[in-house]
PDB file of N, CA and C in Angstrom:
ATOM      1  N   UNK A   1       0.848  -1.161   0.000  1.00  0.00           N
ATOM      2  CA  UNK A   1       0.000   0.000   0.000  1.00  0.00           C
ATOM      3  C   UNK A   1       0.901   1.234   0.000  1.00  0.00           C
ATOM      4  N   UNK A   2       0.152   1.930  -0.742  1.00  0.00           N
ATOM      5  CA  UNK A   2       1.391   3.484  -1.129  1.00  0.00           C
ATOM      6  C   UNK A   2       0.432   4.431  -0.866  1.00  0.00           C
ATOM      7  N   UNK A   3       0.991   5.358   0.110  1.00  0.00           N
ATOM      8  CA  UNK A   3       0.576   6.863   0.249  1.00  0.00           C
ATOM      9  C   UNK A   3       1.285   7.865   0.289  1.00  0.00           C
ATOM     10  N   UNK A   4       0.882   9.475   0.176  1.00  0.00           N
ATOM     11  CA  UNK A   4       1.479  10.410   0.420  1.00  0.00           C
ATOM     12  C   UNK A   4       0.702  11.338   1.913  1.00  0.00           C
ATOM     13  N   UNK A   5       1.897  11.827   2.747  1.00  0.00           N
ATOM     14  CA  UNK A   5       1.131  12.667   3.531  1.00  0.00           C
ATOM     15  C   UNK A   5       1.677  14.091   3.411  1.00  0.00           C
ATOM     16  N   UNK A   6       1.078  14.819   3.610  1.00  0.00           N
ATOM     17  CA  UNK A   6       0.853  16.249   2.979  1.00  0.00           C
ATOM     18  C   UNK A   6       1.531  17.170   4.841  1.00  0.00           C
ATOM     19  N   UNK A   7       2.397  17.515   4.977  1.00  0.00           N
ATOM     20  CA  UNK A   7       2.727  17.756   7.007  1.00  0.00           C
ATOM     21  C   UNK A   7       3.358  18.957   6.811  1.00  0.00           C
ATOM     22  N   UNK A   8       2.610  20.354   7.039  1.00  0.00           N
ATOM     23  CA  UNK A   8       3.968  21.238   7.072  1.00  0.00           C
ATOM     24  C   UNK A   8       3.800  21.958   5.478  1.00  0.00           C
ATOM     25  N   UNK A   9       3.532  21.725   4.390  1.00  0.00           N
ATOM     26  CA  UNK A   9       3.439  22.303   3.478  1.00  0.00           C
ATOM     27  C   UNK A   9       4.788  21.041   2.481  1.00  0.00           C
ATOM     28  N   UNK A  10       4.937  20.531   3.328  1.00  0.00           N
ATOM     29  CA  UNK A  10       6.168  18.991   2.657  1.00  0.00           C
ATOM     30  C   UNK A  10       5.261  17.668   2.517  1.00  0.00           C
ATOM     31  N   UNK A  11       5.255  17.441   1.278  1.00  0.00           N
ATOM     32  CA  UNK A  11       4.586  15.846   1.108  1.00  0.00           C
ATOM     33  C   UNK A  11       5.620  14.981   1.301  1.00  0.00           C
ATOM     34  N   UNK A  12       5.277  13.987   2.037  1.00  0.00           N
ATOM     35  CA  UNK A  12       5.745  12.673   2.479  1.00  0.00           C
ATOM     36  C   UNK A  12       5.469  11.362   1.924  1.00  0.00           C
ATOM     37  N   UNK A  13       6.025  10.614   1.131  1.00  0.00           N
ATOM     38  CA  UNK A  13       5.620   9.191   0.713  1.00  0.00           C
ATOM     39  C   UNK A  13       5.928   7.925   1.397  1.00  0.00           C
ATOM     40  N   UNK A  14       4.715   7.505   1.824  1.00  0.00           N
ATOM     41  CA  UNK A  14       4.812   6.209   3.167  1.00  0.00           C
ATOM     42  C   UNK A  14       4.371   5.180   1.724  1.00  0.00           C
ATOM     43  N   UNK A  15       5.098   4.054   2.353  1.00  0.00           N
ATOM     44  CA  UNK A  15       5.263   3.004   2.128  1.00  0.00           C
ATOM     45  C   UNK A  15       4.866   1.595   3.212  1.00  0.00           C
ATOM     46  N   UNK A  16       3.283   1.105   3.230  1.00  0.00           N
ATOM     47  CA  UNK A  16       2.975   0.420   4.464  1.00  0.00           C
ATOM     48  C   UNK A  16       2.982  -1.196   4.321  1.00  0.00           C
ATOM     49  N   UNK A  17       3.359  -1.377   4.914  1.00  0.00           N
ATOM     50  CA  UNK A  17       3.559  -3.254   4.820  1.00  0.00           C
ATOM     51  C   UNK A  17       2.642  -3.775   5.492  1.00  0.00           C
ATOM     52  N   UNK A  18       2.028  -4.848   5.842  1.00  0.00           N
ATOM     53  CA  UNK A  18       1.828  -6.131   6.353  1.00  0.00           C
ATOM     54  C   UNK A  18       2.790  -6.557   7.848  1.00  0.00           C
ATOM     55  N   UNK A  19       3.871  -7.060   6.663  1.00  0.00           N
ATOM     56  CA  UNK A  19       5.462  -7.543   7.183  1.00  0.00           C
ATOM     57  C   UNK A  19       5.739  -6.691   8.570  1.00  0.00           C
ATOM     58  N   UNK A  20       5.582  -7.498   9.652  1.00  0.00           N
ATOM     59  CA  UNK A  20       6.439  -6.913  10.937  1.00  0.00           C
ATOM     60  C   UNK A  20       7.581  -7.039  10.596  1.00  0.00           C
ATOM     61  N   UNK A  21       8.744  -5.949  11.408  1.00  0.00           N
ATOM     62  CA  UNK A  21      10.231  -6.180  11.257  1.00  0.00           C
ATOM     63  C   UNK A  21      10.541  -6.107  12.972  1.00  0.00           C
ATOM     64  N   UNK A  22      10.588  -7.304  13.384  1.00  0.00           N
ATOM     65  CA  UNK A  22      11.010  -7.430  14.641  1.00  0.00           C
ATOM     66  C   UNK A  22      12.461  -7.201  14.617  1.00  0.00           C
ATOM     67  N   UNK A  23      12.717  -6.304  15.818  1.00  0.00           N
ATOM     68  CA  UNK A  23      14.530  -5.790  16.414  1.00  0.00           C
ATOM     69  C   UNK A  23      15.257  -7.261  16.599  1.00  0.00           C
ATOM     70  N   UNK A  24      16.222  -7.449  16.100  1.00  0.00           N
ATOM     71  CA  UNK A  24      17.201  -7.667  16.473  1.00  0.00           C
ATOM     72  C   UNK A  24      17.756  -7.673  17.719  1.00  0.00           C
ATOM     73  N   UNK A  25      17.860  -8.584  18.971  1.00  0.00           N
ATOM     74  CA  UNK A  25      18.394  -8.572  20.040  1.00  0.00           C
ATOM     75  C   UNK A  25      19.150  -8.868  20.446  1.00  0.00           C
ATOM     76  N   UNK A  26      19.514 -10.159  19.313  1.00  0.00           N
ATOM     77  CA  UNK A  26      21.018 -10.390  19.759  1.00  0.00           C
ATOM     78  C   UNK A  26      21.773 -11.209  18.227  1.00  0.00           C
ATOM     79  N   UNK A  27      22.926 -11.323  18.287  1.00  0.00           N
ATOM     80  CA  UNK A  27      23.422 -11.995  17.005  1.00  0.00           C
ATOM     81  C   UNK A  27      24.503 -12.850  17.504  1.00  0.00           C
ATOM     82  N   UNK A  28      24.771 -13.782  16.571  1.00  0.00           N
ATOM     83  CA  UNK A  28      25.670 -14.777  17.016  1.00  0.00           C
ATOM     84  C   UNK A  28      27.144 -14.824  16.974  1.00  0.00           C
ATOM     85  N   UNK A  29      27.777 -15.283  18.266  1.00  0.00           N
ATOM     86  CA  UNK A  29      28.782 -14.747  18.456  1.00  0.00           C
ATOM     87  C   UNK A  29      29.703 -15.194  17.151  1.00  0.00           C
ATOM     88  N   UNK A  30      30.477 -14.949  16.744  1.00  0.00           N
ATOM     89  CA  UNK A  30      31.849 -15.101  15.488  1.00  0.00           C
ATOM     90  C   UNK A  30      32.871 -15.993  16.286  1.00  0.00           C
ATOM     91  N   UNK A  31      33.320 -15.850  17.230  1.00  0.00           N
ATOM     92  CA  UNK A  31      34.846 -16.667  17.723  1.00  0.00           C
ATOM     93  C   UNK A  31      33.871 -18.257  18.178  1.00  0.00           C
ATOM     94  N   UNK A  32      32.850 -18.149  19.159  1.00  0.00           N
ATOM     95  CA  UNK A  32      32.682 -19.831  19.267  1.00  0.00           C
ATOM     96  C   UNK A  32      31.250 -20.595  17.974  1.00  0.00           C
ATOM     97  N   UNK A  33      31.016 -19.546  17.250  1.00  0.00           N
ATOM     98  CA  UNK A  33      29.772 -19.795  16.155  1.00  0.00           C
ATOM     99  C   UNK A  33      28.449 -20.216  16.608  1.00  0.00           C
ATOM    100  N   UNK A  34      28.228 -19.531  18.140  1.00  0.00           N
ATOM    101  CA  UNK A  34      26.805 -19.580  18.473  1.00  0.00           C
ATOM    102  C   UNK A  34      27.165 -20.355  19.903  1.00  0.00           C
ATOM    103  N   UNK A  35      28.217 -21.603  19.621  1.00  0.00           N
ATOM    104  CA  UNK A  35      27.890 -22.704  20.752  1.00  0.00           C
ATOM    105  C   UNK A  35      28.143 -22.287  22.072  1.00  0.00           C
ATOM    106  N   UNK A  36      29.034 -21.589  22.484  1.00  0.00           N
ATOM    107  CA  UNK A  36      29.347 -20.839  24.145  1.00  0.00           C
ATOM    108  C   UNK A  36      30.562 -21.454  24.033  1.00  0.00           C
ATOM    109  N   UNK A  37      31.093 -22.700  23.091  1.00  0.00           N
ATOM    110  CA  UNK A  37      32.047 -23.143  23.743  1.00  0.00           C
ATOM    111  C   UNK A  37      33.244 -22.628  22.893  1.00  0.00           C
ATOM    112  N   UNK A  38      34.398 -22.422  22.960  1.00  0.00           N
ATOM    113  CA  UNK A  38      35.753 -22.227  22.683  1.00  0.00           C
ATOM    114  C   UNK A  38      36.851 -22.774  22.739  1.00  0.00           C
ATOM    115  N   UNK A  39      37.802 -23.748  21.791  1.00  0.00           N
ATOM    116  CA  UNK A  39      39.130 -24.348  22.010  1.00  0.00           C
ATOM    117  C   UNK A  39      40.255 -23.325  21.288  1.00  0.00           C
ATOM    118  N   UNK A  40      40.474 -22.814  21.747  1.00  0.00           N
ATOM    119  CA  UNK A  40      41.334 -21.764  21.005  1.00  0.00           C
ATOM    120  C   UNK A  40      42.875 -22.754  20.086  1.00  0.00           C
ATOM    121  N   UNK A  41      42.818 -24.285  20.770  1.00  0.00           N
ATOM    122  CA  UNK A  41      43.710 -25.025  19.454  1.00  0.00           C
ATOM    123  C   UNK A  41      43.516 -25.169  18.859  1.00  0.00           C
ATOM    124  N   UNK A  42      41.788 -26.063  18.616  1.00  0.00           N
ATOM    125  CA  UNK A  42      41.313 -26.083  18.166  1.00  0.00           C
ATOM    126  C   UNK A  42      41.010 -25.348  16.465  1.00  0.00           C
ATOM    127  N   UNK A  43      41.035 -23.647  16.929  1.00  0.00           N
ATOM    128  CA  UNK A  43      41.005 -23.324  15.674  1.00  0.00           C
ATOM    129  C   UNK A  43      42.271 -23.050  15.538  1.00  0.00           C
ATOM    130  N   UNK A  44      43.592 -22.454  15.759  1.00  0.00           N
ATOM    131  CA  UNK A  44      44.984 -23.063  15.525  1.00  0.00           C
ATOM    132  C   UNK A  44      45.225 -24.537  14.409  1.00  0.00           C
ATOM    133  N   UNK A  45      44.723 -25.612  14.946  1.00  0.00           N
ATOM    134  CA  UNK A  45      44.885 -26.647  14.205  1.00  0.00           C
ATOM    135  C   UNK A  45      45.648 -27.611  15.280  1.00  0.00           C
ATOM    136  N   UNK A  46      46.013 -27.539  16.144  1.00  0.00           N
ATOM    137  CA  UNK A  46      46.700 -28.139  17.365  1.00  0.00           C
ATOM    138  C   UNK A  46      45.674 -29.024  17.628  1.00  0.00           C
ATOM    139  N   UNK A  47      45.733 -30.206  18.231  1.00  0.00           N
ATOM    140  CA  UNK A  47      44.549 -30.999  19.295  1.00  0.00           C
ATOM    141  C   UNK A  47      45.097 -31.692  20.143  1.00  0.00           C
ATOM    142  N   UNK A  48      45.632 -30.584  21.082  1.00  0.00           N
ATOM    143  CA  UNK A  48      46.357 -31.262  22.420  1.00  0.00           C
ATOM    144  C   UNK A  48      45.604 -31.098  23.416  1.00  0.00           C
ATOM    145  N   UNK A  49      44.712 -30.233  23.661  1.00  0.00           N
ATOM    146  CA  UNK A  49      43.251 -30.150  24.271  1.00  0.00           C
ATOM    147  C   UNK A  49      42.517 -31.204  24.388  1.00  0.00           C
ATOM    148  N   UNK A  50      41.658 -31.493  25.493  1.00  0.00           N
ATOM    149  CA  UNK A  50      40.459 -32.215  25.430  1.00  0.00           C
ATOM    150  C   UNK A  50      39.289 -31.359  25.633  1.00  0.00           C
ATOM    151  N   UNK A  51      39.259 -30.185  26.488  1.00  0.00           N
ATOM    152  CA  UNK A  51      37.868 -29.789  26.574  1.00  0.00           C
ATOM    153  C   UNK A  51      37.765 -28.680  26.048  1.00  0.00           C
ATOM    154  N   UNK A  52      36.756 -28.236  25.619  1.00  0.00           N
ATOM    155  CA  UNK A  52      36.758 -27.283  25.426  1.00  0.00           C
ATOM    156  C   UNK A  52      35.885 -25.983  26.439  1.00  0.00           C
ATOM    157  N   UNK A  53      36.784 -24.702  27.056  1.00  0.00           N
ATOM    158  CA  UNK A  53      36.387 -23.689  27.760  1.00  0.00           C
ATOM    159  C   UNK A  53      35.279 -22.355  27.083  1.00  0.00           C
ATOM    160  N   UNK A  54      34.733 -22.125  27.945  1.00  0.00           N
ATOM    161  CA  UNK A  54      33.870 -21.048  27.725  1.00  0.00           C
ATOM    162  C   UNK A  54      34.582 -20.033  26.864  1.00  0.00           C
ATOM    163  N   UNK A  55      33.428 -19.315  26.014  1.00  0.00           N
ATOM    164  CA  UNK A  55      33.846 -18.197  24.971  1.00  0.00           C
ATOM    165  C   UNK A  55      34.083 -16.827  25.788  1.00  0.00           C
ATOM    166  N   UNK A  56      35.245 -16.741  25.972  1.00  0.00           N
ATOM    167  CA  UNK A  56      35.683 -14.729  26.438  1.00  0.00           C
ATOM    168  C   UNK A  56      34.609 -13.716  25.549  1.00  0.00           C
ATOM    169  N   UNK A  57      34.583 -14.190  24.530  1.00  0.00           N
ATOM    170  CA  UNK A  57      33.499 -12.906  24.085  1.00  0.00           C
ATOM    171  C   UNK A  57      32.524 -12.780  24.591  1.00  0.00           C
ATOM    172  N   UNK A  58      31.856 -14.127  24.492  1.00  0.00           N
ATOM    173  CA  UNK A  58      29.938 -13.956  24.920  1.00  0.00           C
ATOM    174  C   UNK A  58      29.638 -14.628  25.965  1.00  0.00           C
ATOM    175  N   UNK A  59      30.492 -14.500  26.889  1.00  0.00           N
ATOM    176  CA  UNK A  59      30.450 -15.542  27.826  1.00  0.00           C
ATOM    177  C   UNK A  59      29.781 -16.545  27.724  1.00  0.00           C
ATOM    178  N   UNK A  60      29.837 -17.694  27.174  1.00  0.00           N
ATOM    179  CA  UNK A  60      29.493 -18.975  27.233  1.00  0.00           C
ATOM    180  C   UNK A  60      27.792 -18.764  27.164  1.00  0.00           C
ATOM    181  N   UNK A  61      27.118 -18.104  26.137  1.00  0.00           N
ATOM    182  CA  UNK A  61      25.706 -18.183  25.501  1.00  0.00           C
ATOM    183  C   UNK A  61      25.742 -18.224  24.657  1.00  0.00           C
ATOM    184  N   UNK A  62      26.910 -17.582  23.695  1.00  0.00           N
ATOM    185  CA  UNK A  62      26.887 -18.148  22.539  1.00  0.00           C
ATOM    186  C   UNK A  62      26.085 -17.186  21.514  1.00  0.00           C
ATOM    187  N   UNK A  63      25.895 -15.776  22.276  1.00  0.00           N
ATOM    188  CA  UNK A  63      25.341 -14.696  21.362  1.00  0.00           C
ATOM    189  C   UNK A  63      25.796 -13.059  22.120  1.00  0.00           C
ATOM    190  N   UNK A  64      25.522 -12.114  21.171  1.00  0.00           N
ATOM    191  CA  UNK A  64      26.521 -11.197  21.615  1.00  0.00           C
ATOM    192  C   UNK A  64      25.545  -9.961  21.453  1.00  0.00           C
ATOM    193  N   UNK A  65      24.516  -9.161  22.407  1.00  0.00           N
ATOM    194  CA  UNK A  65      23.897  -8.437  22.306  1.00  0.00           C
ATOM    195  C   UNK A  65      24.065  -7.412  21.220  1.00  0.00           C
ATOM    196  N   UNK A  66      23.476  -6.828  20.308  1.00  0.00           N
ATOM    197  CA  UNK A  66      23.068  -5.944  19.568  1.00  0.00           C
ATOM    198  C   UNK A  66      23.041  -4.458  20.375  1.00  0.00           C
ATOM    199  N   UNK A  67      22.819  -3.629  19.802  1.00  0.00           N
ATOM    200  CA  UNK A  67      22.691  -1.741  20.007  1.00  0.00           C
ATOM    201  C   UNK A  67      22.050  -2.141  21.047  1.00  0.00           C
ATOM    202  N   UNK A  68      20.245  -2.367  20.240  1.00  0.00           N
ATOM    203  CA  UNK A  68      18.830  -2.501  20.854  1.00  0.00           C
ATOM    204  C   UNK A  68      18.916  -3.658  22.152  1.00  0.00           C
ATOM    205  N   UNK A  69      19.457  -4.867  22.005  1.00  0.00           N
ATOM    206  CA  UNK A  69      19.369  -5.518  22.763  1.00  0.00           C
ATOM    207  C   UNK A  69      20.327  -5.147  23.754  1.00  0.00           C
ATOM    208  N   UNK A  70      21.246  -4.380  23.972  1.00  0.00           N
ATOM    209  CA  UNK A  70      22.303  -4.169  25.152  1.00  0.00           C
ATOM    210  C   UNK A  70      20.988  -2.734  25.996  1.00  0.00           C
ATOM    211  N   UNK A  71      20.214  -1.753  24.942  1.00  0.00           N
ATOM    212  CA  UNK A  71      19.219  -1.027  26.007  1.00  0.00           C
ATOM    213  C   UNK A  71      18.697  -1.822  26.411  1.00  0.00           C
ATOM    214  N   UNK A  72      17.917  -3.068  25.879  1.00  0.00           N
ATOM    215  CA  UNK A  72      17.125  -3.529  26.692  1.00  0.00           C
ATOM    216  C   UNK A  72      17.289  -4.525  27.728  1.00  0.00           C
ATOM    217  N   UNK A  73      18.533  -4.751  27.618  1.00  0.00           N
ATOM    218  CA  UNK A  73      19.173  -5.468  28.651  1.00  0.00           C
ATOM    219  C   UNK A  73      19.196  -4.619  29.987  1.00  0.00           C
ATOM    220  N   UNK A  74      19.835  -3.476  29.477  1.00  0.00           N
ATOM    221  CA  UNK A  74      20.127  -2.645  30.365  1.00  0.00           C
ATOM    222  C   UNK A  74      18.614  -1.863  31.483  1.00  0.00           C
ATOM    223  N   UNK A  75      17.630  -1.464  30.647  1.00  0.00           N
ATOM    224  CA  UNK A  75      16.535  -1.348  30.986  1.00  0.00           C
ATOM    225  C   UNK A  75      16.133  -2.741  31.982  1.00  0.00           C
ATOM    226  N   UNK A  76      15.961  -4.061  31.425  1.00  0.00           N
ATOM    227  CA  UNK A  76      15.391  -4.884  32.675  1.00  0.00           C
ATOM    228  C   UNK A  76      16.717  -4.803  33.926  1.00  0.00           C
ATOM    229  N   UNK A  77      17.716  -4.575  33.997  1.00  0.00           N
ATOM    230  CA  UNK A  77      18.888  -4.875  34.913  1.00  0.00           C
ATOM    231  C   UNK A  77      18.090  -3.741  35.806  1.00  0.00           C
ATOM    232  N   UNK A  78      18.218  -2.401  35.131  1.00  0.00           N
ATOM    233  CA  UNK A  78      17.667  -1.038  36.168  1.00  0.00           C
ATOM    234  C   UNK A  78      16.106  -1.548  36.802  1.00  0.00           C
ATOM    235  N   UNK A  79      15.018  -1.995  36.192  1.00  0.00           N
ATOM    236  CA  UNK A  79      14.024  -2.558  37.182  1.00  0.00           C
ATOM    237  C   UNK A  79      13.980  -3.111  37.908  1.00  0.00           C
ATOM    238  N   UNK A  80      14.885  -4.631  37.774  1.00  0.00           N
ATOM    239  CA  UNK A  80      15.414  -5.607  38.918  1.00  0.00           C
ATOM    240  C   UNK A  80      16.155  -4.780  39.878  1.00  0.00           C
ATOM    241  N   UNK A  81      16.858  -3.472  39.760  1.00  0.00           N
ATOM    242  CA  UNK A  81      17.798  -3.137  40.680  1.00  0.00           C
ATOM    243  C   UNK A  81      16.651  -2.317  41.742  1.00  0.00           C
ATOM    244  N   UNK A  82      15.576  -1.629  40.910  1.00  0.00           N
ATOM    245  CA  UNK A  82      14.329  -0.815  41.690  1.00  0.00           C
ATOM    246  C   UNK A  82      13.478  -1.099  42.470  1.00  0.00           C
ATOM    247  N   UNK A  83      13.496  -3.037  42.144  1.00  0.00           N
ATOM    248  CA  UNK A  83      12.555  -3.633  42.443  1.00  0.00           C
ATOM    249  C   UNK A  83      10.580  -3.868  41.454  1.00  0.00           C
ATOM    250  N   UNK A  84      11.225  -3.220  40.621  1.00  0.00           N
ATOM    251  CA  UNK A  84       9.488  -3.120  39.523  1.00  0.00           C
ATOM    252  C   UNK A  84       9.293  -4.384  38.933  1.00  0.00           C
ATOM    253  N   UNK A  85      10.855  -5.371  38.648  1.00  0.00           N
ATOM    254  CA  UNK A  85      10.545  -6.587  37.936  1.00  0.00           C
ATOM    255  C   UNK A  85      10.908  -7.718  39.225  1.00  0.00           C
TER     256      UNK A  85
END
């Protein structure tokens, strides 16, 4: 669906979808590829390791907050700290 809105003496052309575009909250980490886990010989090429340790980047979840998702992280942390959540 195509419109124009007229605001101010400036026409505006909206463009309306259907299609939700849900935010982005978090994306997947790059050094362990989502899993939390990390062998840093592993990707070296070494396999003198047996286990493999938690990811330093994303701490061991395995995803790495976004812009939007670090406010809204930040937003529930400040309620829990107020007591509202």
């Amino acid at each position: 669906m195509f419109f124009s809105i007229l605001v101010f003496g400036r026409r505006f052309e909206v463009v309306a979808s259907k299609e939700r575009v849900e935010p982005q909250l978090y994306r997947e980490c790059e050094k362990c590829g989502g899993s939390g886990t990390f062998n840093e010989s592993e990707k070296r090429g070494s396999s003198m390791t047996f286990s493999h340790g938690p990811c330093p980047d994303c701490e061991s979840i395995g995803a790495i907050p976004t812009d939007e998702g670090a406010r809204v992280l930040d937003l529930i942390r400040r309620w829990r700290q107020s007591g509202r959540l």
